[in-house]
N, C-alpha and C. Protein backbone atom coordinates (compact mmCIF):
# COMPACT_ATOMS: atom_id res chain seq x y z
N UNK A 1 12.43 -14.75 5.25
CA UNK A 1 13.87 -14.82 5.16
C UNK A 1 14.45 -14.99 6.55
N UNK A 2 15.59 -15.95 6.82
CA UNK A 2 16.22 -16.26 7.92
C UNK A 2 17.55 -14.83 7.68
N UNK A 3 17.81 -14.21 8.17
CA UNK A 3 18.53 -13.27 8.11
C UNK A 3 19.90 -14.15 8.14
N UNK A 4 21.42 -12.93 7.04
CA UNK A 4 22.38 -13.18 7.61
C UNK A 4 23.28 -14.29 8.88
N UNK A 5 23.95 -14.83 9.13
CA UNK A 5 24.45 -15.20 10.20
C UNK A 5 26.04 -15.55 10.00
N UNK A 6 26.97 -15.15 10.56
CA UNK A 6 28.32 -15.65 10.24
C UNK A 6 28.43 -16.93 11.33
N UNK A 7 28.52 -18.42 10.23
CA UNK A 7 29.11 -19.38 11.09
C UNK A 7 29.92 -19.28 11.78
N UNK A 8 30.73 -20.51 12.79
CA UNK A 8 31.96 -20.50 13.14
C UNK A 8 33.49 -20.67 12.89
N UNK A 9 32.83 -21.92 11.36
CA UNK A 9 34.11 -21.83 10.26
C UNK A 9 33.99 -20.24 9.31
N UNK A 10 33.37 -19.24 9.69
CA UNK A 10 33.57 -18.12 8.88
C UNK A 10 32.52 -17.65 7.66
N UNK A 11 31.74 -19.06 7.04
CA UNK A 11 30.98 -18.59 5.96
C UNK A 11 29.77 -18.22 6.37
N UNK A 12 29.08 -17.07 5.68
CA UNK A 12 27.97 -16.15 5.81
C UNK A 12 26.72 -17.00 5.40
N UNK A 13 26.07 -17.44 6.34
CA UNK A 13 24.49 -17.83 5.27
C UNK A 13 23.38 -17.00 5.77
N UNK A 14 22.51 -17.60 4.94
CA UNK A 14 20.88 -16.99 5.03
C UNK A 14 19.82 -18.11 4.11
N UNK A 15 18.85 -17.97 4.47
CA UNK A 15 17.92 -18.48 4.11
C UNK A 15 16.82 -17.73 2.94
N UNK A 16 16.21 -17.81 2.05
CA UNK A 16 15.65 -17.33 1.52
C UNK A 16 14.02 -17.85 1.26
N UNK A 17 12.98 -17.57 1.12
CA UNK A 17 11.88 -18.32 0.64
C UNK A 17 11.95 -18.16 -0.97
N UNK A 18 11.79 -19.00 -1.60
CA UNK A 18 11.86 -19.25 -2.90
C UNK A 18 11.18 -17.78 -3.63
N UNK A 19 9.88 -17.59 -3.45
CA UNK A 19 9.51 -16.15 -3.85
C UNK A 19 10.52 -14.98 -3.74
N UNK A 20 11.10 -14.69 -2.50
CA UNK A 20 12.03 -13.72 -1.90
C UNK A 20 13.50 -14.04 -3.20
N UNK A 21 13.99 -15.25 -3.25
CA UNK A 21 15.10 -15.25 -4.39
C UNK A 21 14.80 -14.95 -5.40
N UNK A 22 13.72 -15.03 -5.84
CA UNK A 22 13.47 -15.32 -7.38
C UNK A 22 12.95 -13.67 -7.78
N UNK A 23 12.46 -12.60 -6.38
CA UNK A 23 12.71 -11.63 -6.20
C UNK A 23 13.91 -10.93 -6.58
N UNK A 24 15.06 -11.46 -5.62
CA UNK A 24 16.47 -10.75 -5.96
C UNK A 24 16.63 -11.02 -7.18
N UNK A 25 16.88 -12.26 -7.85
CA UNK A 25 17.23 -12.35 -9.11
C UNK A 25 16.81 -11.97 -10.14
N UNK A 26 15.28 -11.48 -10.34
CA UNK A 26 14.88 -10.75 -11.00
C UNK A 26 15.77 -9.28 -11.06
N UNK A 27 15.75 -8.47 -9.49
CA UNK A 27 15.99 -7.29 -9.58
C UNK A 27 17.28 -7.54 -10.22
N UNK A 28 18.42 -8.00 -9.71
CA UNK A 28 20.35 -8.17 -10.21
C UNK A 28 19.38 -8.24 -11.37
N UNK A 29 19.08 -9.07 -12.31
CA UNK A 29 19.09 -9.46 -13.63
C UNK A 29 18.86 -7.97 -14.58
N UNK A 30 17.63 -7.52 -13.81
CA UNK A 30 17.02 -6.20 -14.51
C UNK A 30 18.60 -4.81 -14.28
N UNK A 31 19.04 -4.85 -13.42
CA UNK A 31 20.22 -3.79 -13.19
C UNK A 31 21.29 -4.50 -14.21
N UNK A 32 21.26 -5.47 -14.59
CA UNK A 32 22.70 -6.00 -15.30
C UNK A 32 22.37 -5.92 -16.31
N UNK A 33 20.97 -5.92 -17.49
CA UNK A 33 20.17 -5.65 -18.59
C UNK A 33 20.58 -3.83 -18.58
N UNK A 34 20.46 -3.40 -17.90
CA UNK A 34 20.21 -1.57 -17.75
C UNK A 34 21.94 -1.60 -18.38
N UNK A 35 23.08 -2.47 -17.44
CA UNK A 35 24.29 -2.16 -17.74
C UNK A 35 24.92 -2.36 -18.92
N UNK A 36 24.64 -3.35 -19.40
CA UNK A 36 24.88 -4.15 -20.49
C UNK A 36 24.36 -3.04 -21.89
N UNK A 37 22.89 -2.88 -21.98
CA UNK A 37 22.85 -2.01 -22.94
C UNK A 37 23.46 -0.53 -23.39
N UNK A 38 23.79 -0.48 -21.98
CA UNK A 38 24.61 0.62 -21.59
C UNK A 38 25.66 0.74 -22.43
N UNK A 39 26.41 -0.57 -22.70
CA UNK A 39 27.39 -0.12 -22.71
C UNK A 39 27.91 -1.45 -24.27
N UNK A 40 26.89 -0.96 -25.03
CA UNK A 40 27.05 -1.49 -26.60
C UNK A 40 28.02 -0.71 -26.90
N UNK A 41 28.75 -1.13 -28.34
CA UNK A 41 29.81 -0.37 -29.35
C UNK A 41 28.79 0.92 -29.64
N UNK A 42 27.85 0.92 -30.13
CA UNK A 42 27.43 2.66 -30.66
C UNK A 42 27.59 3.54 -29.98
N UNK A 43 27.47 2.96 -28.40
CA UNK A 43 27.65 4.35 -27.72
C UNK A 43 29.15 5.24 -27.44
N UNK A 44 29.84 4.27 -28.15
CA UNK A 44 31.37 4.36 -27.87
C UNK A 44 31.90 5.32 -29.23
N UNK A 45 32.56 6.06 -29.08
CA UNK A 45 33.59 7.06 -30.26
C UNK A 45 34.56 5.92 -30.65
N UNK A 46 34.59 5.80 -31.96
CA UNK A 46 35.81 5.34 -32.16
C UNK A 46 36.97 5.86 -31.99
N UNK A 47 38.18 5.25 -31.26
CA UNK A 47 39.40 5.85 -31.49
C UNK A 47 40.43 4.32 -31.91
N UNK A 48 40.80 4.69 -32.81
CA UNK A 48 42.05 3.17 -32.85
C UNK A 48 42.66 2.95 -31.70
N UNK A 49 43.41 3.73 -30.95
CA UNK A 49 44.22 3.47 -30.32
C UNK A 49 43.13 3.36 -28.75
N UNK A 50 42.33 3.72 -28.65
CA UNK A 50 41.92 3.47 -27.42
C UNK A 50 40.91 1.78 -28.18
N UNK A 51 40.57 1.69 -29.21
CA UNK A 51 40.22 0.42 -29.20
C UNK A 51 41.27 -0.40 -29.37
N UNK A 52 42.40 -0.49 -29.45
CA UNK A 52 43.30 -1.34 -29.53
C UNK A 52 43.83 -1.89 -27.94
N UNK A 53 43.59 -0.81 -27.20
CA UNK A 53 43.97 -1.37 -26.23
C UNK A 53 42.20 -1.37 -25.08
N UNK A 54 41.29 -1.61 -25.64
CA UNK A 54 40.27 -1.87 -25.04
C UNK A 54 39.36 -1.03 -24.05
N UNK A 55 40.00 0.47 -24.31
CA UNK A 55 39.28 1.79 -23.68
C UNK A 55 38.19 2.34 -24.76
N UNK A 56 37.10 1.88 -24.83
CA UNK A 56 36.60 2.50 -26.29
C UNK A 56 35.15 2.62 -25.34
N UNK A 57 35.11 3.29 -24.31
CA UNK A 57 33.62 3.58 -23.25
C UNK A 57 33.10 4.59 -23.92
N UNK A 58 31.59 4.85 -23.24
CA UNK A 58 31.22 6.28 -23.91
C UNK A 58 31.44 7.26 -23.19
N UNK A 59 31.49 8.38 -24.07
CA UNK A 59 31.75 9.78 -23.35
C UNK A 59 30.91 10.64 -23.22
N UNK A 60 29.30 10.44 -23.28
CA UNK A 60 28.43 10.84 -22.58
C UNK A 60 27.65 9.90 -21.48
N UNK A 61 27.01 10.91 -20.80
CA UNK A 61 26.78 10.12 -19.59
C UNK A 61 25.64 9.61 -19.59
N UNK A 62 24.89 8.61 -18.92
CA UNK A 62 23.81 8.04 -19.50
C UNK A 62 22.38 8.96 -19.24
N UNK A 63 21.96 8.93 -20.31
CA UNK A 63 20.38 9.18 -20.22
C UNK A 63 19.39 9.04 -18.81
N UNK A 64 19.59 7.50 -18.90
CA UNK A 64 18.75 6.64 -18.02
C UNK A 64 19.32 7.37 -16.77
N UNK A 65 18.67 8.03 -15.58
CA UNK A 65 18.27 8.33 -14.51
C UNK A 65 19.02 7.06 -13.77
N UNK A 66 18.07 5.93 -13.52
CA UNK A 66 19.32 4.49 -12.93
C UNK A 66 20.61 4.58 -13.62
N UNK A 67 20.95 4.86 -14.64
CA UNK A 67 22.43 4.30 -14.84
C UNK A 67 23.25 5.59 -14.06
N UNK A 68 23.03 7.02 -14.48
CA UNK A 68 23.32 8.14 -14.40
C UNK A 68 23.44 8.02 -12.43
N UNK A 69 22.83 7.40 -11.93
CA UNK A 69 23.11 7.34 -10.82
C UNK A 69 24.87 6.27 -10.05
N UNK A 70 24.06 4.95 -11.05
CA UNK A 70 24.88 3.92 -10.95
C UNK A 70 26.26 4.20 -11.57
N UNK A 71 26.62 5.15 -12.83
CA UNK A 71 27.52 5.26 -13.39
C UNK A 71 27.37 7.03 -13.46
N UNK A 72 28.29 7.98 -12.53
CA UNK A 72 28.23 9.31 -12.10
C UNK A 72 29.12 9.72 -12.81
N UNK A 73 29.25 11.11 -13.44
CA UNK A 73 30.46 11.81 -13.76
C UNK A 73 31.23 11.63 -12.73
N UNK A 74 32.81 11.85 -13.11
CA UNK A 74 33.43 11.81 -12.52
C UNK A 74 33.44 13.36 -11.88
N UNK A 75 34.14 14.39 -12.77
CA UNK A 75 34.33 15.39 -12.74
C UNK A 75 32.38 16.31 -13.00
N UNK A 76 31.71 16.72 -11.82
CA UNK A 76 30.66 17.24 -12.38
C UNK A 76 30.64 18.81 -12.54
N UNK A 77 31.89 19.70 -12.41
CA UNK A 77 31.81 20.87 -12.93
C UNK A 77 32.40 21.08 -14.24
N UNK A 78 33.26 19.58 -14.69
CA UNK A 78 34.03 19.91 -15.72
C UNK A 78 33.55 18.66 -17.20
N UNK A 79 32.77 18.71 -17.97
CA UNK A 79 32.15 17.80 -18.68
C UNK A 79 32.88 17.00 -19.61
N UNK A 80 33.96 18.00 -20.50
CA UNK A 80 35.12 17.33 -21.08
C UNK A 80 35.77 16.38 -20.29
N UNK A 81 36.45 16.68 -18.67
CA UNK A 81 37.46 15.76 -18.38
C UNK A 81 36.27 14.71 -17.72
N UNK A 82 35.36 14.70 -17.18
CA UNK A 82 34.35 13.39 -16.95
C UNK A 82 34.21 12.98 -18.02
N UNK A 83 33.91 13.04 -19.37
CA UNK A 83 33.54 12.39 -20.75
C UNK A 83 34.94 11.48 -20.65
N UNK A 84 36.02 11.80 -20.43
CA UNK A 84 37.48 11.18 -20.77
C UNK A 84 37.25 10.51 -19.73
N UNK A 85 37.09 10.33 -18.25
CA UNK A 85 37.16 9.73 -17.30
C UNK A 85 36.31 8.85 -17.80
N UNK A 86 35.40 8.82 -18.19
CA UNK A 86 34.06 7.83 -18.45
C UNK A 86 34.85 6.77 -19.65
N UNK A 87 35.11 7.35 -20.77
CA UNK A 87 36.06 6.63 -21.77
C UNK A 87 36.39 5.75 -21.27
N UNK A 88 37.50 6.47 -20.12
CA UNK A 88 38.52 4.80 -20.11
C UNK A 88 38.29 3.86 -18.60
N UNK A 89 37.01 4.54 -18.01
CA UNK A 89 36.34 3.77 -17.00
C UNK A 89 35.18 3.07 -16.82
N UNK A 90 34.18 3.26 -17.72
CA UNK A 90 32.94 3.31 -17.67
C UNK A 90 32.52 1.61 -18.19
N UNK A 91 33.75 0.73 -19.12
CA UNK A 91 33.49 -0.32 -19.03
C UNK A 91 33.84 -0.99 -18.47
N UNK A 92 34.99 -0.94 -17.36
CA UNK A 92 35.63 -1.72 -16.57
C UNK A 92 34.63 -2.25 -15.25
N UNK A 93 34.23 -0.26 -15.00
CA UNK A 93 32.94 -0.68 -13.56
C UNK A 93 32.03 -1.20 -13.95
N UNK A 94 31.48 -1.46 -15.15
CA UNK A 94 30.30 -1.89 -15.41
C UNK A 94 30.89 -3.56 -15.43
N UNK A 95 31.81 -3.99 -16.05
CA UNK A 95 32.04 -5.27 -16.04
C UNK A 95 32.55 -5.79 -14.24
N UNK A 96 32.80 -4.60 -13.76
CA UNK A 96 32.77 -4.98 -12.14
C UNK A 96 31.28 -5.18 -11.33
N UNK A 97 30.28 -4.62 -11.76
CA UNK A 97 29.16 -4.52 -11.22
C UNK A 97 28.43 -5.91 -12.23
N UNK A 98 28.56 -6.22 -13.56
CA UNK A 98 28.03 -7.45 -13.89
C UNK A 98 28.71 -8.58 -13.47
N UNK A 99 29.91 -8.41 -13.22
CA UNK A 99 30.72 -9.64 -12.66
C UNK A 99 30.43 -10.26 -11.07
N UNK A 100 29.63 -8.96 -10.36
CA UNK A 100 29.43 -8.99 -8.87
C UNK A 100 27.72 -9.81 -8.87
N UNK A 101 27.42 -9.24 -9.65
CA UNK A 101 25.62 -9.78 -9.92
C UNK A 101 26.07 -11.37 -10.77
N UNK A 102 26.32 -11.53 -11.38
CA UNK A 102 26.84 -12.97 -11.24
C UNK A 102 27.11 -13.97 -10.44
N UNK A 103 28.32 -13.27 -9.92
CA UNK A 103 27.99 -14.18 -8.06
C UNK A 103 26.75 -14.21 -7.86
N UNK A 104 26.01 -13.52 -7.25
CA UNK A 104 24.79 -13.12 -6.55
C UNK A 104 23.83 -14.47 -6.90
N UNK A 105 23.87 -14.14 -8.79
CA UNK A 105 23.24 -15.27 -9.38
C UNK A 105 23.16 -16.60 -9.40
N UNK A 106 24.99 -16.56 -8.67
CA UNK A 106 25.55 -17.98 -9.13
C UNK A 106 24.99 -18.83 -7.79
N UNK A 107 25.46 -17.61 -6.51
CA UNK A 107 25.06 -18.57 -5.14
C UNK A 107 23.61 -18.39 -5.03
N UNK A 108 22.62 -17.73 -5.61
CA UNK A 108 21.24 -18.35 -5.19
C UNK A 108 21.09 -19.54 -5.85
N UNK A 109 21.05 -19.69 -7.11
CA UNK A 109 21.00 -20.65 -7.71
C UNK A 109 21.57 -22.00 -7.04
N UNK A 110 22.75 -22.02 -6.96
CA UNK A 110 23.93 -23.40 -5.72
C UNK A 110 22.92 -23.05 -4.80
N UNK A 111 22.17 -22.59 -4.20
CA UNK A 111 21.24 -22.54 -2.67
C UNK A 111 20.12 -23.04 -3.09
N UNK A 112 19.60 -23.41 -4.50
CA UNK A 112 18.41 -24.12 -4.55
C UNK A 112 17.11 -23.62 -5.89
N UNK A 113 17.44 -22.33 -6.18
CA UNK A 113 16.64 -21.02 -6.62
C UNK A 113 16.06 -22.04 -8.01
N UNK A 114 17.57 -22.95 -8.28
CA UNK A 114 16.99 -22.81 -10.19
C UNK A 114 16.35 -24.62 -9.62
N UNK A 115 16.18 -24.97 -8.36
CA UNK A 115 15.46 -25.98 -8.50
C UNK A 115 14.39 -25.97 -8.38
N UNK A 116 13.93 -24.54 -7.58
CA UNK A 116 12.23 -24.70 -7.17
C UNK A 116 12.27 -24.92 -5.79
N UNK A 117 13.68 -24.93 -4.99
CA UNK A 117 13.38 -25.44 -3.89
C UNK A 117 12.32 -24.36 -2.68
N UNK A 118 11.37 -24.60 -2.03
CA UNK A 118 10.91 -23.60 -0.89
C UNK A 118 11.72 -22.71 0.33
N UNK A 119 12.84 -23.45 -0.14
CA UNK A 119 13.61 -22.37 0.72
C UNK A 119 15.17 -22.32 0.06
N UNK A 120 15.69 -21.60 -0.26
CA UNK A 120 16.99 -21.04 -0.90
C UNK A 120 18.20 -20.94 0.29
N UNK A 121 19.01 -21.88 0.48
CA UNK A 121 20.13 -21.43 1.41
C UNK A 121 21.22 -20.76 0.46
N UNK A 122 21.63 -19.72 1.26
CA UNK A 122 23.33 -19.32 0.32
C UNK A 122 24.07 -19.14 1.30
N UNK A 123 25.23 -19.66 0.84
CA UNK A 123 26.65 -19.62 1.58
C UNK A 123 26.79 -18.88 1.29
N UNK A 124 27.92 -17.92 1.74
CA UNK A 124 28.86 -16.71 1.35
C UNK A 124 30.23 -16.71 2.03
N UNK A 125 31.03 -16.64 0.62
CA UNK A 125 32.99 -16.55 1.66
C UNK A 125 32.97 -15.15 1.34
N UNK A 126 34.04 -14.51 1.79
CA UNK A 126 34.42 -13.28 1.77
C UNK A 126 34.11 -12.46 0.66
N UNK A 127 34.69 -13.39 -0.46
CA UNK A 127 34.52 -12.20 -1.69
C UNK A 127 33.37 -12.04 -2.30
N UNK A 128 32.30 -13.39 -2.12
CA UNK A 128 31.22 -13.34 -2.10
C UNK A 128 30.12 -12.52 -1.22
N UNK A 129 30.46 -12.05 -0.27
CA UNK A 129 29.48 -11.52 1.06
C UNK A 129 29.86 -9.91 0.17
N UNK A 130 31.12 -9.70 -0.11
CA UNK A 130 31.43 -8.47 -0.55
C UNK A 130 30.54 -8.32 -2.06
N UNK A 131 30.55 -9.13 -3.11
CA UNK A 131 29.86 -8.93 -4.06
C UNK A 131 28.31 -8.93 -4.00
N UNK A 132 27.95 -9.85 -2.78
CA UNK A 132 26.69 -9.13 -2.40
C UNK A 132 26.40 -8.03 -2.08
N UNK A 133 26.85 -7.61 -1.18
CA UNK A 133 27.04 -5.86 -0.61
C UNK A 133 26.83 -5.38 -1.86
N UNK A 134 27.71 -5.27 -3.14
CA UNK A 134 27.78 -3.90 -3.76
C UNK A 134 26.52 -4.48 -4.62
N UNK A 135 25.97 -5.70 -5.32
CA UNK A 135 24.68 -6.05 -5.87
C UNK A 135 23.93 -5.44 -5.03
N UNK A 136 23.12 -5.44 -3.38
CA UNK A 136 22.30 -5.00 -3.14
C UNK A 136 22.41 -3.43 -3.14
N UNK A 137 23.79 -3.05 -2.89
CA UNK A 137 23.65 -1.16 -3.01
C UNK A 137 23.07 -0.76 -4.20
N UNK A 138 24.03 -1.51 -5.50
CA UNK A 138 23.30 -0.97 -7.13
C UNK A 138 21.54 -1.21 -7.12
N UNK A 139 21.12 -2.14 -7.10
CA UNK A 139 19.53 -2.46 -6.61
C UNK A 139 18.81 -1.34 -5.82
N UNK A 140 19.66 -0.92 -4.64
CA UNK A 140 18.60 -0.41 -3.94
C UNK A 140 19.32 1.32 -4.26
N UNK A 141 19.98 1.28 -5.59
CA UNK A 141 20.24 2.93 -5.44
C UNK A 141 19.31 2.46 -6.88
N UNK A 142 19.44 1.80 -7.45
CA UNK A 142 18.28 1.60 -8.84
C UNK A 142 16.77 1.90 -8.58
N UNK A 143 16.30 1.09 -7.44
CA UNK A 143 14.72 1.44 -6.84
C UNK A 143 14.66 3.03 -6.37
N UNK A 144 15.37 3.56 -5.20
CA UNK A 144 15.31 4.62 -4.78
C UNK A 144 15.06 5.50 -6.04
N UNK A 145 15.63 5.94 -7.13
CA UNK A 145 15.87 6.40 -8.12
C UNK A 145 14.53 6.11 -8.62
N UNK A 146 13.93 4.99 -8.98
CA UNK A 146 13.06 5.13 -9.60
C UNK A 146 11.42 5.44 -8.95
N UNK A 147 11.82 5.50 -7.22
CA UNK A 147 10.78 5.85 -6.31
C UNK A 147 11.05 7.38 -5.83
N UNK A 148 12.39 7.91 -6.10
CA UNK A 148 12.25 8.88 -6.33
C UNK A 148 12.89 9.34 -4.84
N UNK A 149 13.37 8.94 -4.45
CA UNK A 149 14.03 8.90 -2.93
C UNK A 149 15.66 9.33 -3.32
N UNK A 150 15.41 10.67 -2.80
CA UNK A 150 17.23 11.18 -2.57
C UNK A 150 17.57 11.71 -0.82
N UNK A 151 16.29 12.02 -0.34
CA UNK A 151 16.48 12.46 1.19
C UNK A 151 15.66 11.44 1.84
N UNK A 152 16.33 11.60 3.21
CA UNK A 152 15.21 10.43 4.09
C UNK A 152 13.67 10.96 4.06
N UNK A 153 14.08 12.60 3.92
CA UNK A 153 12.19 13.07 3.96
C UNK A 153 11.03 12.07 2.51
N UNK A 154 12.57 12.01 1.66
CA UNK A 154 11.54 11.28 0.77
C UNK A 154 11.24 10.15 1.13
N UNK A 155 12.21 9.38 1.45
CA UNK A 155 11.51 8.24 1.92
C UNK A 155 10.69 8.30 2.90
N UNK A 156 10.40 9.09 3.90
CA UNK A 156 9.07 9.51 4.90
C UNK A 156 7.93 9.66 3.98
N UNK A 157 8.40 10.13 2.94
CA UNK A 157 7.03 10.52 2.32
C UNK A 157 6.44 9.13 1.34
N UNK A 158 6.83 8.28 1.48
CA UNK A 158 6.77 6.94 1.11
C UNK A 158 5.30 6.20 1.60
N UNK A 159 5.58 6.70 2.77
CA UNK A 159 4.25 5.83 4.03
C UNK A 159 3.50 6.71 3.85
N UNK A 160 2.86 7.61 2.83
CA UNK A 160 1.70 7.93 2.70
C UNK A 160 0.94 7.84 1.71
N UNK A 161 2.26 7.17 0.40
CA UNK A 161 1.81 6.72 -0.83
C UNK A 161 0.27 5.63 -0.63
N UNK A 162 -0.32 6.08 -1.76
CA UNK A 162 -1.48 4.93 -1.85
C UNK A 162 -1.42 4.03 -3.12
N UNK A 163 -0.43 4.79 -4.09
CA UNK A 163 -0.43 3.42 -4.86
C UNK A 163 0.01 2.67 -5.12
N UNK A 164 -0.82 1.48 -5.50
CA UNK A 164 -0.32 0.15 -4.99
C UNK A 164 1.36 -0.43 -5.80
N UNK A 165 1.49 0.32 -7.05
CA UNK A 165 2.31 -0.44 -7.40
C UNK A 165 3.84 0.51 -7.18
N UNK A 166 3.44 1.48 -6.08
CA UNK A 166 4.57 2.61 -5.59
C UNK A 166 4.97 1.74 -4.31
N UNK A 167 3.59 1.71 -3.53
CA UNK A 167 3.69 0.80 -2.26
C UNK A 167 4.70 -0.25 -2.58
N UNK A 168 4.18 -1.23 -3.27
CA UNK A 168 4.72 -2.63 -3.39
C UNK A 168 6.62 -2.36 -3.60
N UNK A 169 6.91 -1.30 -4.35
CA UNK A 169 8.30 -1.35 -4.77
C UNK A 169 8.93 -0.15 -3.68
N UNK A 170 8.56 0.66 -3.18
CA UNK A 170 8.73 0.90 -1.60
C UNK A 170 8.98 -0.09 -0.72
N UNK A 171 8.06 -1.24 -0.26
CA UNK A 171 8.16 -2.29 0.44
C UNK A 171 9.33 -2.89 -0.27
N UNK A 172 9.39 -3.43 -1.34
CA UNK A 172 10.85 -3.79 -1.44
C UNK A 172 12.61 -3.43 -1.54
N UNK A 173 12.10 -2.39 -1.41
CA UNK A 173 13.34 -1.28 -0.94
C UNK A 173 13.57 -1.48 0.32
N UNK A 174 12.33 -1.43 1.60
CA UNK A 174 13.09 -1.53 2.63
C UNK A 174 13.25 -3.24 2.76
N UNK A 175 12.87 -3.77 2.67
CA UNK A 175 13.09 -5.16 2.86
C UNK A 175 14.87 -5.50 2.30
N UNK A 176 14.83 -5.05 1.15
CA UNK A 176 16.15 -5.47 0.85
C UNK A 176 17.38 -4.51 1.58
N UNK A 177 17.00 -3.25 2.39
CA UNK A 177 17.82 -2.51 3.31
C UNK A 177 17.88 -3.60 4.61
N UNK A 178 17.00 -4.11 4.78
CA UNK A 178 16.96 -5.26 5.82
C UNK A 178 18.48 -6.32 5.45
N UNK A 179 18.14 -6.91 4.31
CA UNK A 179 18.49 -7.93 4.11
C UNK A 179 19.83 -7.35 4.08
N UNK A 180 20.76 -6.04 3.55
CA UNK A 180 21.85 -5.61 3.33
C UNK A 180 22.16 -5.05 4.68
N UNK A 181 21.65 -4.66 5.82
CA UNK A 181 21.65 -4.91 6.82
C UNK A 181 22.10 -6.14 7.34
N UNK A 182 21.44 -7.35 7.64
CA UNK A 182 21.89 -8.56 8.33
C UNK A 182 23.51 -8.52 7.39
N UNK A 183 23.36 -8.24 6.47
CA UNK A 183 24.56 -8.68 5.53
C UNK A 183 25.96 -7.93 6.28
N UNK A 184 25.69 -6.61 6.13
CA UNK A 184 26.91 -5.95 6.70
C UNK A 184 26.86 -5.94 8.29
N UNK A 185 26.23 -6.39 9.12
CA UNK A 185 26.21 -6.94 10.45
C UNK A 185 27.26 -8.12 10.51
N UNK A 186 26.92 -9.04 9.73
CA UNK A 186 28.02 -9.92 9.33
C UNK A 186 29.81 -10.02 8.72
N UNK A 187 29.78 -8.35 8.31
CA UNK A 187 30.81 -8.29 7.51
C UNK A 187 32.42 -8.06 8.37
């Protein structure tokens, strides 16, 4: 990967190796699958009036460990008023966080991704560099979570892992702290 760089007319690029995109897009794809099921009609209470006007979220909090991270009580001493907070919030951020991985999707792809090309350029304007930012935070608070990383000691305790398929998704945690790095260097 050619890191980050802000041109002089203003737009953000980077370079990608075709493996490395097809990387990211996997991960966005797999976090926007996690959101999406998330957030079917069953899990929702009916109320008329909150489905009439399009608040019909759920009011428990998710199961899933990644979402439960990605989507937090609001209120965590008080469970009733987070259940209500979640109601009439819980589909808006989620359609903010699939709407942001979209971009993500849209400019690897315009950089080359869905041709096969060996190297992936992406532009980025403002609101784009920003919807990257919050795609790679959800990603890399999704991995941490599932590597099990809440303190830096955990992640110290990373480099002594031996297995391989802990290693491998470790290594891509920091790599993509890299890459969200050059990113907000740029911002």
């Amino acid at each position: 990967m050619k890191p980050f760089q802000r041109r002089r007319r203003g737009a953000v690029v980077a370079s990608f190796q075709l493996n490395e995109a097809q990387l990211v897009a996997n991960l966005v794809r797999q976090v926007v699958e996690l959101l999406l099921d998330r957030n079917a009609p069953a899990a929702s209470e009916p109320d008329p009036l909150a489905q009439l006007i399009g608040m019909t979220g759920p009011l428990a909090p998710p199961e899933d460990p990644v979402l439960a991270r990605l989507l937090p009580d609001a209120y965590r001493d008080d469970p009733d008023e987070s259940a209500e907070f979640r109601r009439y919030t819980e589909q808006a951020l989620t359609s903010g966080k699939v709407e942001n991985a979209q971009i993500v999707l849209e400019t690897l792809a315009s950089g080359g991704l869905e041709l096969g090309a060996p190297a992936v350029e992406v532009e980025l304007d403002e609101a784009q560099l920003l919807a990257w930012l919050r795609v790679l935070t959800d990603v890399r608070l999704a991995l941490a979570v599932r590597l099990g990383i809440e303190t830096d000691e955990d992640a110290e305790r990373l480099a002594d892992e031996t297995e391989e398929a802990v290693v491998a998704m470790a290594d891509v945690y920091d790599w993509l702290g890299f890459v969200q790095e050059t990113l907000v260097d740029c911002a």
